[in-house]
Structures are given as structure tokens and as C-alpha cells.
N, C-alpha and C. Protein backbone atom coordinates (compact mmCIF):
# COMPACT_ATOMS: atom_id res chain seq x y z
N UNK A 1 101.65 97.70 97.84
CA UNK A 1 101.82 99.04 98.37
C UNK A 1 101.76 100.05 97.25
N UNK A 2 101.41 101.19 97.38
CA UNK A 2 101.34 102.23 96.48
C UNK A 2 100.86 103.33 97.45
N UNK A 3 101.67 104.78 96.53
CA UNK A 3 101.53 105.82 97.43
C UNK A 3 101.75 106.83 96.16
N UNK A 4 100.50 107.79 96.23
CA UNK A 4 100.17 108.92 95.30
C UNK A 4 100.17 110.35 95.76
N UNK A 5 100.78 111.34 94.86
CA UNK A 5 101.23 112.56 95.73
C UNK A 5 100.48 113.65 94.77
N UNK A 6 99.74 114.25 94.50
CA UNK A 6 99.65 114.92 93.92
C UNK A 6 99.24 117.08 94.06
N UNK A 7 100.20 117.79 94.58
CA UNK A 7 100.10 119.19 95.12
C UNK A 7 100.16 120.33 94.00
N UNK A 8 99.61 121.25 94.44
CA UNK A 8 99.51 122.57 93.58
C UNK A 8 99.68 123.72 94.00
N UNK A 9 100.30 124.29 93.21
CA UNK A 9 100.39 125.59 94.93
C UNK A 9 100.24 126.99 93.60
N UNK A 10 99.61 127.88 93.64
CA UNK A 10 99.07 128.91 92.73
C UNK A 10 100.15 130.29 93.08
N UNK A 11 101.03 130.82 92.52
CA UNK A 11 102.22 131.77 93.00
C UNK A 11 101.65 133.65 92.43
N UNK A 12 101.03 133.82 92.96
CA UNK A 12 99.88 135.48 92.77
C UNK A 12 99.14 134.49 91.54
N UNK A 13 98.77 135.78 90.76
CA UNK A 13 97.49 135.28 89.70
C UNK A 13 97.91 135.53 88.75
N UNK A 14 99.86 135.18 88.00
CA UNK A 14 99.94 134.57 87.02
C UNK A 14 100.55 133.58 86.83
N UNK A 15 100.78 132.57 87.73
CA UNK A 15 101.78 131.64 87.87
C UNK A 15 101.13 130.64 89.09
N UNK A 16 101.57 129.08 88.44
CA UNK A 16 101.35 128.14 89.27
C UNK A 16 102.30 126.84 88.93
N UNK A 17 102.57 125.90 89.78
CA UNK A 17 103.54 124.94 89.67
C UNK A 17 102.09 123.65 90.52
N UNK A 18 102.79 122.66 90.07
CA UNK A 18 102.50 121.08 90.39
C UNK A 18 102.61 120.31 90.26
N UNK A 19 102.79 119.60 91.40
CA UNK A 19 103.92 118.44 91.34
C UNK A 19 103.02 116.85 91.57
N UNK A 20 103.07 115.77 90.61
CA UNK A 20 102.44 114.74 90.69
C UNK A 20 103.73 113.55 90.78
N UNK A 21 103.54 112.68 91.63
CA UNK A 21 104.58 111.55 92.13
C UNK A 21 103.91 110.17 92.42
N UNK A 22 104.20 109.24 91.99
CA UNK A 22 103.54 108.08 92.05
C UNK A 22 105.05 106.83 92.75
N UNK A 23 104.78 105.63 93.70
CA UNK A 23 105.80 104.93 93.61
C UNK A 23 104.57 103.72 93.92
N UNK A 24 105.41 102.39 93.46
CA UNK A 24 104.41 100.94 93.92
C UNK A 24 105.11 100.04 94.10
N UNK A 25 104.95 99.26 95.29
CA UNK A 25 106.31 98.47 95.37
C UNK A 25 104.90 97.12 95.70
N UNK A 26 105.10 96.14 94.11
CA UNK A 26 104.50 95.09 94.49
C UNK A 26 105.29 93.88 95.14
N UNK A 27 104.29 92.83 95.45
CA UNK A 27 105.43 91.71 96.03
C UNK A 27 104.66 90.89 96.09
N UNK A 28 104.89 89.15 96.09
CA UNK A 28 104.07 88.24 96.03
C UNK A 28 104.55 87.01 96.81
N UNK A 29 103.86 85.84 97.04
CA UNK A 29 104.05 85.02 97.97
C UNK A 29 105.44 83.91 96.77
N UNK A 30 105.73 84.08 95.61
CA UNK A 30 106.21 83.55 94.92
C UNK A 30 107.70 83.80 94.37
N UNK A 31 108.66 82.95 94.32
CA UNK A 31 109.82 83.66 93.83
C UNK A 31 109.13 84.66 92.46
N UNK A 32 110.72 85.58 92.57
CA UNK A 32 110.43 86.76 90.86
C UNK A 32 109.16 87.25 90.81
N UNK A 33 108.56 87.44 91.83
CA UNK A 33 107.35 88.57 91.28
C UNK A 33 107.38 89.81 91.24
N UNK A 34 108.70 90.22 91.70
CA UNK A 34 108.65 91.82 91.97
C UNK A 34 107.96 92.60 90.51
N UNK A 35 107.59 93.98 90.83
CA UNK A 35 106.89 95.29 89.96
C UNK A 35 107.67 96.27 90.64
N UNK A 36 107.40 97.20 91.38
CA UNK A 36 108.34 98.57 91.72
C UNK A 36 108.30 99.60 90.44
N UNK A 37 107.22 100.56 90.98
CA UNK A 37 107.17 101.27 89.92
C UNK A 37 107.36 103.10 90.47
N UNK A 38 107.78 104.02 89.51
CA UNK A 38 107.90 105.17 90.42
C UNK A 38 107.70 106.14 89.15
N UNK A 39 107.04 107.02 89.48
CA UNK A 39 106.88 108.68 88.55
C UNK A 39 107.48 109.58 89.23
N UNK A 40 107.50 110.79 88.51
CA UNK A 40 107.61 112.13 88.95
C UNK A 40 107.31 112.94 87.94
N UNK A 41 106.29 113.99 87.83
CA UNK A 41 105.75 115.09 87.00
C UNK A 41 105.70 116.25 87.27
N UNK A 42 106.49 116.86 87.33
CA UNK A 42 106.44 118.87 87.72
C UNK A 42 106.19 119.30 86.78
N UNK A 43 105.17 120.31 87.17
CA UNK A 43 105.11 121.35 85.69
C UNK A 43 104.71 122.49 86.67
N UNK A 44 104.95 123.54 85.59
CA UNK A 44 104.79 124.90 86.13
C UNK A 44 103.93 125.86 84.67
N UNK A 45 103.30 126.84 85.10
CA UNK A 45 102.37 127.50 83.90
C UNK A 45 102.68 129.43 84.28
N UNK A 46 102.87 130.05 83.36
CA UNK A 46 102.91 131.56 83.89
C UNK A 46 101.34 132.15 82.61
N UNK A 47 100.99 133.07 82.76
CA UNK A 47 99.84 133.76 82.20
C UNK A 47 100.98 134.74 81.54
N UNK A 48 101.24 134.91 80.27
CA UNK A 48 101.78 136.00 79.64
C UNK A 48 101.09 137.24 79.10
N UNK A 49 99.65 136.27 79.12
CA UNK A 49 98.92 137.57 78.53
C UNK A 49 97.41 137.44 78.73
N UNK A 50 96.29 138.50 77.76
CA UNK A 50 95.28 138.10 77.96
C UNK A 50 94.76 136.17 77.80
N UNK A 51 95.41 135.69 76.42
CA UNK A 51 95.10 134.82 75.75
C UNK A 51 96.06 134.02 75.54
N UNK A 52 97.43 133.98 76.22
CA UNK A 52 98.94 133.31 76.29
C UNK A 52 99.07 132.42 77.80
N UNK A 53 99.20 131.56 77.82
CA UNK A 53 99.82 130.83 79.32
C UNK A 53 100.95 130.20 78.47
N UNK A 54 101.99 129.41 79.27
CA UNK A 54 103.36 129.30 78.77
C UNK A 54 103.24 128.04 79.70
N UNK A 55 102.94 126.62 78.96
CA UNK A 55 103.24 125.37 79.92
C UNK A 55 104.39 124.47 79.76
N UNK A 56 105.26 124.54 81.23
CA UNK A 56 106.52 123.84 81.15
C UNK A 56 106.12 122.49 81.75
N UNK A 57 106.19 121.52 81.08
CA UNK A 57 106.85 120.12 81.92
C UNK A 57 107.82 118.84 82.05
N UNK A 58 107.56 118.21 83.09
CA UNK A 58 108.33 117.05 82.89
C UNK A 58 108.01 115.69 83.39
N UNK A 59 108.28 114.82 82.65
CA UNK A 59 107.45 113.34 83.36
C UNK A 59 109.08 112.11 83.03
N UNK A 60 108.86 111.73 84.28
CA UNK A 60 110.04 110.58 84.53
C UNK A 60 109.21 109.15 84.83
N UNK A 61 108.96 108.31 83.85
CA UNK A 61 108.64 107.37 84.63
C UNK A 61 109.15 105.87 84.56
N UNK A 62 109.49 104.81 85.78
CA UNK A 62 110.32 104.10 85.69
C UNK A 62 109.24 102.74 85.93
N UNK A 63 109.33 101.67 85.61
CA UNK A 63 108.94 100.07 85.78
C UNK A 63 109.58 98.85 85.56
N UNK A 64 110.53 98.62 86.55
CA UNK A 64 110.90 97.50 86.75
C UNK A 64 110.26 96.37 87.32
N UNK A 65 110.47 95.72 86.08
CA UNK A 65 109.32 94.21 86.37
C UNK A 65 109.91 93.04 86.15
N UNK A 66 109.55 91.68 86.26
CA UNK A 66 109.32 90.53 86.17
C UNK A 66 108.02 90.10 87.13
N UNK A 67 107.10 90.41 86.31
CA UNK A 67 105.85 89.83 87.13
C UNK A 67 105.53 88.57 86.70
N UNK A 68 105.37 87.69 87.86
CA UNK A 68 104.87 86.33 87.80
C UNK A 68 103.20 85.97 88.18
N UNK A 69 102.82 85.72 86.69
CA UNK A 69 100.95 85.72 86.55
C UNK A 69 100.75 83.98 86.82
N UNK A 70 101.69 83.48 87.39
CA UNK A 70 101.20 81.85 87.67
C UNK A 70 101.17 81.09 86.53
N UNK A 71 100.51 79.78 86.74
CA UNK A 71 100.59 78.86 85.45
C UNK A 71 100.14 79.07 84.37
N UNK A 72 100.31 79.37 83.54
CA UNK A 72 99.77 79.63 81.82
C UNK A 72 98.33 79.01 81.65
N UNK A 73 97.99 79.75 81.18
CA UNK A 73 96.73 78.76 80.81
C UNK A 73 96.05 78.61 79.51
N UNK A 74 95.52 77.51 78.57
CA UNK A 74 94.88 77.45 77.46
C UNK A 74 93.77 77.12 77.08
N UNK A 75 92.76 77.58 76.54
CA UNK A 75 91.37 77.07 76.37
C UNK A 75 90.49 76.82 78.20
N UNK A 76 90.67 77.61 79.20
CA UNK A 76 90.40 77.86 80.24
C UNK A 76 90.80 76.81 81.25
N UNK A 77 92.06 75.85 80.87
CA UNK A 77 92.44 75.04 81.75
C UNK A 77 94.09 75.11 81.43
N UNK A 78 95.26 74.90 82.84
CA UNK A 78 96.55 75.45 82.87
C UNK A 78 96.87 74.12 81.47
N UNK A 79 98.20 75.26 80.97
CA UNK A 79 98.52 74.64 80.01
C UNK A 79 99.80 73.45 80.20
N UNK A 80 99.61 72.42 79.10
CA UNK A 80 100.71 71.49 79.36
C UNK A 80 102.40 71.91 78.91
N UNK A 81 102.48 72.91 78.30
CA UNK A 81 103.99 73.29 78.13
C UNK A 81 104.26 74.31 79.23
């Protein structure tokens, strides 16, 4: 599963904000495979001048894992340890 958000919204013609959000909730037929992953990015911009914009942001991002990639493998056949 995964689900992507990404909006902009323009506030008159010197100012704009936007907001980007990400979450993924993997899962597998196997014990311990979980992933679950999640963002969040707001930023906002004002025009101060002819040649000035002023960019604020912020990025949160989280990944909790134990992903299980199956049997190991060496020289293109699963390995014996």
C-alpha cells in the first residue's frame, strides 16, 4: 500500500504554501516483514521583492523496518549459513 499527497495553493501574487505527504504500509506473506513508512513536507515562500523570495521549510520523515528479503544468497545460489 502507499498513498501520495502532494497540494499547492498560491495566496495573491506574493505568497504560496505546499504541502507534500507520503505514508507506505508494506506487508508480506512471511513472519517480520513489516516497512511502514510516512513523510510530511510543508513549506511556504513569500516574494519580498523584485529579486528576494523568502523559503520556509520542513521535512519529517519516519521508516520503520525489519524487512525480510528471504534466503541469502551467494555466488547466485541460496547460501549455506
Amino acid at each position: 500500500r502507499r498513498a501520495a499527497l502532494d497540494v499547492g495553493q498560491g495566496l495573491g501574487a506574493r505568497a504560496a504554501v505546499r504541502l507534500n505527504g507520503l505514508y507506505e504500509n508494506s506487508d508480506g506473506f512471511r513472519d517480520r516483514f513489516t516497512v511502514e513508512r510516512w513523510g510530511v513536507n510543508p513549506t511556504a515562500s513569500v516574494v519580498l521583492g523584485a529579486r528576494t523570495m523568502l523559503r520556509a521549510g520542513y521535512e519529517r520523515f519516519v521508516d520503520a523496518r525489519v524487512v525480510d528479503r528471504g534466503i541469502p544468497s551467494y555466488q547466485g545460489r541460496p547460501s549455506a549459513a
